[in-house]
Protein backbone atom coordinates (compact mmCIF):
# COMPACT_ATOMS: atom_id res chain seq x y z
CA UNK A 1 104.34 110.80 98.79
CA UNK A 2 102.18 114.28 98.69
CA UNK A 3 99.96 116.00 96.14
CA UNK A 4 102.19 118.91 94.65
CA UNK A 5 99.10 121.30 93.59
CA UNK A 6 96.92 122.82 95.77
CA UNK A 7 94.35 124.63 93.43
CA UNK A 8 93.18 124.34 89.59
CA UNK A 9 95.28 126.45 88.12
CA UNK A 10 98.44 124.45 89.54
CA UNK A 11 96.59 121.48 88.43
CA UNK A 12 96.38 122.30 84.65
CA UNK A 13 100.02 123.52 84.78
CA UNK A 14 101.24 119.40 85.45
CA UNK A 15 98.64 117.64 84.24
CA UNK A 16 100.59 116.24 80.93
CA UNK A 17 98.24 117.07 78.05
CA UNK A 18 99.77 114.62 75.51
CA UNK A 19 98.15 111.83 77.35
CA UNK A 20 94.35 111.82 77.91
CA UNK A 21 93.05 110.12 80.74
CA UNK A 22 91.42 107.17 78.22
CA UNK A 23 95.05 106.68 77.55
CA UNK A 24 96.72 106.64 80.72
CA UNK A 25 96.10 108.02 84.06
CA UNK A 26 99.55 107.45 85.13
CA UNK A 27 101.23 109.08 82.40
CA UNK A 28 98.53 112.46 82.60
CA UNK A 29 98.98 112.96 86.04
CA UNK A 30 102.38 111.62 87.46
CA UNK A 31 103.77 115.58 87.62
CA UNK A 32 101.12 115.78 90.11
CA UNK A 33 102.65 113.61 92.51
CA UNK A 34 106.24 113.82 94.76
CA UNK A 35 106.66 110.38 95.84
CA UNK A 36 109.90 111.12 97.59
CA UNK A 37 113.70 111.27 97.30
CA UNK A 38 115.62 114.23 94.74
CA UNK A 39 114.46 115.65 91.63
CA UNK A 40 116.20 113.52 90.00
CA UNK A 41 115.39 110.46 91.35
CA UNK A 42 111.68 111.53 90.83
CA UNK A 43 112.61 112.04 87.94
CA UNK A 44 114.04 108.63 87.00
CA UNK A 45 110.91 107.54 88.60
CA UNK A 46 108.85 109.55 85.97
CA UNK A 47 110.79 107.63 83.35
CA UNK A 48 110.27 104.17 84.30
CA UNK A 49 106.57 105.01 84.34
CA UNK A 50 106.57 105.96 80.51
CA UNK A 51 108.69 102.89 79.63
CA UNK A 52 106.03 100.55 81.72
CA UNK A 53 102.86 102.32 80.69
CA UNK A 54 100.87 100.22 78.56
CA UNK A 55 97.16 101.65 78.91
CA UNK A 56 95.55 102.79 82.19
CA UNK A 57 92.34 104.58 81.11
CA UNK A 58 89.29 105.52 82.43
CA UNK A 59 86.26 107.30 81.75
CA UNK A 60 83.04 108.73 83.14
CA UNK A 61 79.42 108.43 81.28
CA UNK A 62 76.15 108.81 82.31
CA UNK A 63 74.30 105.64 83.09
CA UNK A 64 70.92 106.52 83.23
CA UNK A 65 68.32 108.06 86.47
CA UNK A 66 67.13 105.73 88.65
CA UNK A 67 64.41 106.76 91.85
CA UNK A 68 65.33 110.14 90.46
CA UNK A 69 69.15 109.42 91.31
CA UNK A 70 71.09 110.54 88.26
CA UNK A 71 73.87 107.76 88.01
CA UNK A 72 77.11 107.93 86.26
CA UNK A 73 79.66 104.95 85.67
CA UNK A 74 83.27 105.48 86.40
CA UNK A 75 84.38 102.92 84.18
CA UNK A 76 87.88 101.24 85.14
CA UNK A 77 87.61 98.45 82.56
CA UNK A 78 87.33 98.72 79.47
CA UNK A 79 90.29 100.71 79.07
CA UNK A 80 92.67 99.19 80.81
CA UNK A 81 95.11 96.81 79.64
CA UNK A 82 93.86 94.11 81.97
CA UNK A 83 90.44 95.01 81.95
CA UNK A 84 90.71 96.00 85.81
CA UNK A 85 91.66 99.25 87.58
CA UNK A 86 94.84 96.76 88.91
CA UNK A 87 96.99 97.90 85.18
CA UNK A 88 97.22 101.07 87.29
CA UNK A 89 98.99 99.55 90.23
CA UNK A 90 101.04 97.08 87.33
CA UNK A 91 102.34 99.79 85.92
CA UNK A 92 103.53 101.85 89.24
CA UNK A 93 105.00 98.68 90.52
CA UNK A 94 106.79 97.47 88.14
CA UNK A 95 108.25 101.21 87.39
CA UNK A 96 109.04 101.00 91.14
CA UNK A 97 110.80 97.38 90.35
CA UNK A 98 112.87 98.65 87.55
CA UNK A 99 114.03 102.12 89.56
CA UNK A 100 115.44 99.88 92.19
CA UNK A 101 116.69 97.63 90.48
CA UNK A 102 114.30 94.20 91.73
CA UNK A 103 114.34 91.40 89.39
CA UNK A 104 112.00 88.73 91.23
CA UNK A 105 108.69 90.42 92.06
CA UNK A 106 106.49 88.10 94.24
CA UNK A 107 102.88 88.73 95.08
CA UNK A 108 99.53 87.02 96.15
CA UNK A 109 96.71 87.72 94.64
CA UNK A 110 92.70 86.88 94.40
CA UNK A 111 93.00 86.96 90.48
CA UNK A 112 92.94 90.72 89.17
CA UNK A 113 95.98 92.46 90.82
CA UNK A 114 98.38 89.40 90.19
CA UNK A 115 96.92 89.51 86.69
CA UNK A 116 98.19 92.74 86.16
CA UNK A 117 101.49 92.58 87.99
CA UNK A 118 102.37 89.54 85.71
CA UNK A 119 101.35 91.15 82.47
CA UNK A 120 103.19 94.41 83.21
CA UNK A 121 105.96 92.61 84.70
CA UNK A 122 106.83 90.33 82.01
CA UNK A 123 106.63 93.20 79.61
CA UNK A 124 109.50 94.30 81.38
CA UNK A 125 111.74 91.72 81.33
CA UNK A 126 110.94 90.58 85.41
CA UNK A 127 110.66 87.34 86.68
CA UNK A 128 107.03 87.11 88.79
CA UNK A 129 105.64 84.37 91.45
CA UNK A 130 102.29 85.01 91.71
CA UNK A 131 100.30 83.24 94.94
CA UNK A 132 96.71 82.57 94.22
CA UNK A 133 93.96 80.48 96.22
CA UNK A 134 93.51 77.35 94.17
CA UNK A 135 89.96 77.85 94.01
CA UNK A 136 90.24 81.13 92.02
CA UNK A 137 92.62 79.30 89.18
CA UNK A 138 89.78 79.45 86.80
CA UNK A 139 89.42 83.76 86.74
CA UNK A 140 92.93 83.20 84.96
CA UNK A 141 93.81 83.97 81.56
CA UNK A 142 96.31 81.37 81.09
CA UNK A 143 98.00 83.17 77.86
CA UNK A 144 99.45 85.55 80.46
CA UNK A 145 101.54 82.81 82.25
CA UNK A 146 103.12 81.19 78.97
CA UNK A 147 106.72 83.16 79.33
CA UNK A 148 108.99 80.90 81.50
CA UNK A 149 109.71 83.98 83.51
CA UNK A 150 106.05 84.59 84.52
CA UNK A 151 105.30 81.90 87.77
CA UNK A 152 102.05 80.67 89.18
CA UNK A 153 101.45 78.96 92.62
CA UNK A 154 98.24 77.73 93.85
CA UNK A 155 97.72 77.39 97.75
CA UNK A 156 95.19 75.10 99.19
CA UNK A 157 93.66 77.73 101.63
CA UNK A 158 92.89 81.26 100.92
CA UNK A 159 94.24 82.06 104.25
CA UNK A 160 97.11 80.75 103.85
CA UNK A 161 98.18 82.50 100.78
CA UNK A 162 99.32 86.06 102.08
CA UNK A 163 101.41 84.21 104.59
CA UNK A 164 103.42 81.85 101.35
CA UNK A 165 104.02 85.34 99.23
CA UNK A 166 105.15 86.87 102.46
CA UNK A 167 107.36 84.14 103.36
CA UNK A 168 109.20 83.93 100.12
CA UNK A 169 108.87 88.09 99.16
CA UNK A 170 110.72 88.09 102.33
CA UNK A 171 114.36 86.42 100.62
CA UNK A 172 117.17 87.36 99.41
CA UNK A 173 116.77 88.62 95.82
CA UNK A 174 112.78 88.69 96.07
CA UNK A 175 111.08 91.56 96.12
CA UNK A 176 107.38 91.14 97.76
CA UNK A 177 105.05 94.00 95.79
CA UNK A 178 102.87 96.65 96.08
CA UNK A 179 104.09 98.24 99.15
CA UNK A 180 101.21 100.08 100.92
CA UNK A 181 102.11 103.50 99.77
CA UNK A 182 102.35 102.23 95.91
CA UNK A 183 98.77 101.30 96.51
CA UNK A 184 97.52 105.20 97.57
CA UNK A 185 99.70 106.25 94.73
CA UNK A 186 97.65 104.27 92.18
CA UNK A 187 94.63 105.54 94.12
CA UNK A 188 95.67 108.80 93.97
CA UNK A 189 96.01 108.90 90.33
CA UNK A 190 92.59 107.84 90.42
CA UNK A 191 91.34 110.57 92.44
CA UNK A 192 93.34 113.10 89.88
CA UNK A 193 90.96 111.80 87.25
CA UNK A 194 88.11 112.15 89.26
CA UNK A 195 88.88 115.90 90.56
CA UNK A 196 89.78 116.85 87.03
CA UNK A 197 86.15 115.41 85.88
CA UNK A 198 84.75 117.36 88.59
CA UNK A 199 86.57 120.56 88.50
CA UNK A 200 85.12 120.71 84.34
CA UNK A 201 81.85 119.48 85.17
CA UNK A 202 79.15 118.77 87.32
CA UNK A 203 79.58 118.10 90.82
CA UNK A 204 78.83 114.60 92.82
CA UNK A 205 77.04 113.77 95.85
CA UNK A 206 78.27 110.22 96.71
CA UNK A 207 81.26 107.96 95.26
CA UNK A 208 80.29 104.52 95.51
CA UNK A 209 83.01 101.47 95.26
CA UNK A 210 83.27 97.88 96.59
CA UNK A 211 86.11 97.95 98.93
CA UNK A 212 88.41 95.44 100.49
CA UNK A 213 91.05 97.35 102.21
CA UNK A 214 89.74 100.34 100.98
CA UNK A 215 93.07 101.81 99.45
CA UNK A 216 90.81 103.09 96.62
CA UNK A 217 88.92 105.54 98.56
CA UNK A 218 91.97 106.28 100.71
CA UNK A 219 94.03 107.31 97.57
CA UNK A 220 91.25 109.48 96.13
CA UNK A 221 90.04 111.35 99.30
CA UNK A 222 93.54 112.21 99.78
CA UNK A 223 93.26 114.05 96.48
CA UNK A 224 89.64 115.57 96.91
CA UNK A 225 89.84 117.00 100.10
CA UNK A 226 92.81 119.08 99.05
CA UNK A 227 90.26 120.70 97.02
CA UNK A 228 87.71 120.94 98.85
CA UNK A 229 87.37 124.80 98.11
CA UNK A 230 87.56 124.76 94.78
CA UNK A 231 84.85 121.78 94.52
CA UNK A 232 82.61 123.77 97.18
CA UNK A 233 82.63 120.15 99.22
CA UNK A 234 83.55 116.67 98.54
CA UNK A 235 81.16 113.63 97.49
CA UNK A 236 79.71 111.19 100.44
CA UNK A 237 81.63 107.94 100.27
CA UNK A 238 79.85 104.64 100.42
CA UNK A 239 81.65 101.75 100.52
CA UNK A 240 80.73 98.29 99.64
CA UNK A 241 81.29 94.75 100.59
CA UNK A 242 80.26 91.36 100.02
CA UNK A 243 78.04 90.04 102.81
CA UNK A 244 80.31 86.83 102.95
CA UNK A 245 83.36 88.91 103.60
CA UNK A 246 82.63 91.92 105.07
CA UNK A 247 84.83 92.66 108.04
CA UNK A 248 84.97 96.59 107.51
CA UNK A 249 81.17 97.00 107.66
CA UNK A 250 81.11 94.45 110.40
CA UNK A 251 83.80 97.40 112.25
CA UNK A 252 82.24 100.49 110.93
CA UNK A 253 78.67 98.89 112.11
CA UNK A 254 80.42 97.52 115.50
CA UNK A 255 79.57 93.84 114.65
CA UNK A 256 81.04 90.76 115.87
CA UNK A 257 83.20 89.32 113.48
CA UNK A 258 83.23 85.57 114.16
CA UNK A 259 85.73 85.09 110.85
CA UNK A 260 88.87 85.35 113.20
CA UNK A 261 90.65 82.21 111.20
CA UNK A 262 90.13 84.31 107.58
CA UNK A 263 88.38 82.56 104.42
CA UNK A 264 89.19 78.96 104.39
CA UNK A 265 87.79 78.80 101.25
CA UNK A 266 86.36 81.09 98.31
CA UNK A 267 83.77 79.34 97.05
CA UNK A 268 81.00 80.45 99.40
CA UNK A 269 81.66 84.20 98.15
CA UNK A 270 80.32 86.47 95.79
CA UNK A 271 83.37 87.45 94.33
CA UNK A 272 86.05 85.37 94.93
CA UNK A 273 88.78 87.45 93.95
CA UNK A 274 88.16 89.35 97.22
CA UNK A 275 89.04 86.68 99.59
CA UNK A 276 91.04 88.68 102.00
CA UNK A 277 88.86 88.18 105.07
CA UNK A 278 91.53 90.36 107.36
CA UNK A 279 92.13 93.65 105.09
CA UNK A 280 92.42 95.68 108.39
CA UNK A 281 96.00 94.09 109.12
CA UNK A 282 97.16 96.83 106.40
CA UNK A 283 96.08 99.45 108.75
CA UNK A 284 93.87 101.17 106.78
CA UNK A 285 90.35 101.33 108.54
CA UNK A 286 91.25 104.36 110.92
CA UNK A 287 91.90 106.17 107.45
CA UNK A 288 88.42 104.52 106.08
CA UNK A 289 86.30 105.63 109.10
CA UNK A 290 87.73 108.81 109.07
CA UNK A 291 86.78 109.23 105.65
CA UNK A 292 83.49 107.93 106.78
CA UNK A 293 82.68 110.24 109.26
CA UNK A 294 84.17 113.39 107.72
CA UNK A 295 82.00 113.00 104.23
CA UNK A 296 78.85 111.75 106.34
CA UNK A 297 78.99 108.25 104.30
CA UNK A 298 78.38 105.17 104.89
CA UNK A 299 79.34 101.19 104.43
CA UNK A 300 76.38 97.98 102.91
CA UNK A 301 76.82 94.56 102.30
CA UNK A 302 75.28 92.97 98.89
CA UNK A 303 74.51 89.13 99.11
CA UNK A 304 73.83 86.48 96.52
CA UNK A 305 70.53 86.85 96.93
CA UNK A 306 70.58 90.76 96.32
CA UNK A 307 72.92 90.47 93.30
CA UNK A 308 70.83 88.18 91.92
CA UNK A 309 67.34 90.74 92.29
CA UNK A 310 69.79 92.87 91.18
CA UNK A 311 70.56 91.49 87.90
CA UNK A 312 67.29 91.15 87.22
CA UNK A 313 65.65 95.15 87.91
CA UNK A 314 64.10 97.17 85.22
CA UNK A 315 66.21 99.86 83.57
CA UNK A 316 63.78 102.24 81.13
CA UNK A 317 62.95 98.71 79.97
CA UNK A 318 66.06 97.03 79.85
CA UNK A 319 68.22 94.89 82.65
CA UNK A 320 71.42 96.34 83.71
CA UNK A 321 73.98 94.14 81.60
CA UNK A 322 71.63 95.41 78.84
CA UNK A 323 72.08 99.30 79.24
CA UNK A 324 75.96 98.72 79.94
CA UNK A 325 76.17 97.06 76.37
CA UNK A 326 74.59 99.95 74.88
CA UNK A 327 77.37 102.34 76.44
CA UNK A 328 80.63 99.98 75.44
CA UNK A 329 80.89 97.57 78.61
CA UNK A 330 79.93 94.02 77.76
CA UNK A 331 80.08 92.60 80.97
CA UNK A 332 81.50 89.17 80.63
CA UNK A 333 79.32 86.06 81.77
CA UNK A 334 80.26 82.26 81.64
CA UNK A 335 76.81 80.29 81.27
CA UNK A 336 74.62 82.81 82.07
CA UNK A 337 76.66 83.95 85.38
CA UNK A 338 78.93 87.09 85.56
CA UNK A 339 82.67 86.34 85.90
CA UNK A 340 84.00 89.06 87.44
CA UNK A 341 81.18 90.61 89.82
CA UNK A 342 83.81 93.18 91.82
CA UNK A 343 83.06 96.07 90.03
CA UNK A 344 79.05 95.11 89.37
CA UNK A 345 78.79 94.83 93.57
CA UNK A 346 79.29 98.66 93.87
CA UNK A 347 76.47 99.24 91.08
CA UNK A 348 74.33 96.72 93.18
CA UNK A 349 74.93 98.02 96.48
CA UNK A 350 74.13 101.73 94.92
CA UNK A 351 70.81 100.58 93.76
CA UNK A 352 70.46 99.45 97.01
CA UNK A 353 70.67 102.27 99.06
CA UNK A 354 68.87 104.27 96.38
CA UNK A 355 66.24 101.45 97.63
CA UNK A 356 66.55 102.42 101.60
CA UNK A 357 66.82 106.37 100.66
CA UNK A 358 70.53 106.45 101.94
CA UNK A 359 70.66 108.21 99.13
CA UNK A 360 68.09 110.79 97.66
CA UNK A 361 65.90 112.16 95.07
CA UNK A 362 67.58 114.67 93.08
CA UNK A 363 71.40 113.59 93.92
CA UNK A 364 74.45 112.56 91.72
CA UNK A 365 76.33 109.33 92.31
CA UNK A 366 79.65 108.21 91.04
CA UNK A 367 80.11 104.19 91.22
CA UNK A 368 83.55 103.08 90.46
CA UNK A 369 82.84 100.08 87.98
CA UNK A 370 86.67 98.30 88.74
CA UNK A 371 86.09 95.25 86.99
CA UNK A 372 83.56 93.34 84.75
CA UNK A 373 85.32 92.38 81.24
CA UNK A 374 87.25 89.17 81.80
CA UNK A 375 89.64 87.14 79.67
CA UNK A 376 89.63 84.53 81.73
CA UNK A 377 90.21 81.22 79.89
CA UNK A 378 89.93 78.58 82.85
CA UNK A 379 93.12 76.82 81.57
CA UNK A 380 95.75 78.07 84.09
CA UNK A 381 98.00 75.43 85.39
CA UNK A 382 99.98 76.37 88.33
CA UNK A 383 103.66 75.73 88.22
CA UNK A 384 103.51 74.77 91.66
CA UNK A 385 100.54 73.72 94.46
CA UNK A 386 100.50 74.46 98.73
CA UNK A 387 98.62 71.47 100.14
CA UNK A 388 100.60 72.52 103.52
CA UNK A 389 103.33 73.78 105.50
CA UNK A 390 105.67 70.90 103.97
CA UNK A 391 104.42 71.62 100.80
CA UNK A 392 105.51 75.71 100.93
CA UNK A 393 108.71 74.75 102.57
CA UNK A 394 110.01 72.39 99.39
CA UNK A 395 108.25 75.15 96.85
CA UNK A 396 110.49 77.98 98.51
CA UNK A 397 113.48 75.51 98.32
CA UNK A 398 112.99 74.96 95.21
CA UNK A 399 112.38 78.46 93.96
CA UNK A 400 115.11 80.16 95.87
CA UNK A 401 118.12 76.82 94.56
CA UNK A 402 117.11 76.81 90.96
CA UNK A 403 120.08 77.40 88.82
């Protein structure tokens, strides 16, 4: 996979003008990507993605100044399809799927990227199995698992979860999805977006995002720094991360990590969909610090207790949930408590450093708001549930000798 412009003008020459960007990403800047084999394979490619498209869009908007720190929301929910910046990776996987010919696409997920790899997959006629910690059931919009085609299995232990998908992703006729590189691709798309914003507008200082693996930032800084020229530098990155589940900051920082067994279970964490307590096995946080180091950024933690103040602060007279109703993002909360906190974390751990003076007086930030409208409907009911090892071992027999 490689970026195939180098400068503006090449830029405007593929970017796909019948699709805006509050449309679909995919589908404005796919001619900016080679993501291997012949033309005209890449060019089947190209058609799968306009056959699997369903909405991917994004925008940017100013939210408001804060310390002096002029903040603007890059908002990766309210128009996408599944109200998370996952219907970008739905719709390159299941493109992927359909070029190759894989029926049976199997996955684990913490709620928002199986979400989307169902919906988009079932559009397409695919059969899904989508692993999910047991405890995360009720982030589920259960509509989304009524076609007989469209599989749900609960597993007992969050760590235990990669290891099921893995096991049966791994068998004849199952196809175990995203691969790694699918992931940059969706982030690169992303970072198309972002350079195209940039490129037409003002400049930023910093990009804030919550991170798990931190294929987000990977995706986009692959883009950015390609243009470095042409954007006279590129933002500071500043990652975030729960303070329950934080084992990149813990390496960046050169902490102890005493979470060597993973997340037994997702209840103690801020946002549970985020469970993954060993991200680093997908060999990304070389390509994180490097990021790290070459843009001068950083990595925070946000815990309960800082959510919670966070919530709560002053904004021109208004809290936070407040001034992102006013701008089209009714954040979605179930008795008084927000659902889906990913994408709110980064706008927390922001504020945060604003706090410290990490950032300063006078700067521009960029926070990637992922997720924060949620369908869920709490009324998911798993087809199947991992207690243990026996457990998984009759499920996959099951799965892999139905008629």
């Amino acid at each position: 996979m490689k970026l195939l412009v180098g400068n503006k003008t090449q830029l405007q020459k593929v970017i796909d003008s019948k699709y805006d960007a509050a449309t679909s990403m995919v589908l404005r800047y796919r001619n900016a990507l080679q993501v291997g084999g012949t033309d005209k394979e890449y060019s089947e490619y190209k058609g799968w993605l306009e056959k699997t498209s369903i909405r991917e869009g994004a925008r940017i908007f100013q939210l408001g100044v804060y310390k002096g720190v002029e903040i603007f929301i890059l908002d990766e929910t309210s128009l996408m399809h599944t109200k998370t910046l996952k219907s970008i990776d739905g719709c390159i996987a299941v493109a992927k799927c359909k070029w190759h010919g894989h029926e049976k696409l199997v996955f684990e997920s913490g709620g928002n990227t199986g979400a989307a790899l169902t919906q988009y997959g079932i559009r397409a006629g695919l059969e899904t199995f989508m692993f999910i910690p047991k405890e995360n059931l009720s982030l589920l919009n259960s509509k989304i698992f009524e076609s007989k085609k469209a599989r749900l299995l609960s597993v007992e232990r969050p760590d235990h979860v990669k290891k099921a998908a893995y096991l049966l992703g791994g068998m004849d006729g199952f196809k175990h999805v995203p691969e790694k590189e699918w992931r940059f691709e969706a982030s690169m798309l992303r970072g198309l977006f972002i350079l195209e914003s940039m490129l037409e507008k003002k400049k930023f200082d910093w990009l804030t995002q919550t991170i798990s693996a931190a294929f987000g930032p990977i995706g986009i800084y692959e883009v950015l720094t390609h243009f470095r020229q042409d954007l006279g530098g590129v933002p500071r990155l500043l990652g975030i991360q729960q303070e329950a589940n934080c084992p990149m900051f813990k390496a960046w920082k050169s902490m102890p990590d005493p979470a060597i067994d993973g997340v037994e279970s997702t209840l103690p964490l801020l946002t549970k969909v985020m469970y993954d307590g060993k991200p680093q096995t997908y060999g990304t946080y070389q390509n994180l610090r490097n990021i790290l180091i070459g843009t001068r950024g950083d990595l925070t933690t946000i815990s309960h207790q800082e959510f919670t103040d966070f919530l709560k602060k002053d904004w021109d007279g208004k809290k936070i949930l407040d001034r992102l109703k006013e701008l089209g993002i009714e954040i979605t909360l179930n008795h008084g408590e927000v659902v889906e906190k990913t994408g709110m974390i980064a706008l927390a751990g922001t504020l945060k450093e604003i706090d410290r003076g990490l950032i300063a007086q006078g700067e521009r930030v960029l926070c990637a708001l992922t997720s924060g409208i949620s369908e869920a409907d709490g009324k998911a009911k798993p087809d199947f549930n991992i207690s243990n090892s026996d457990d998984l071992n009759e499920v996959l027999y099951q799965i892999t000798h139905a008629v």
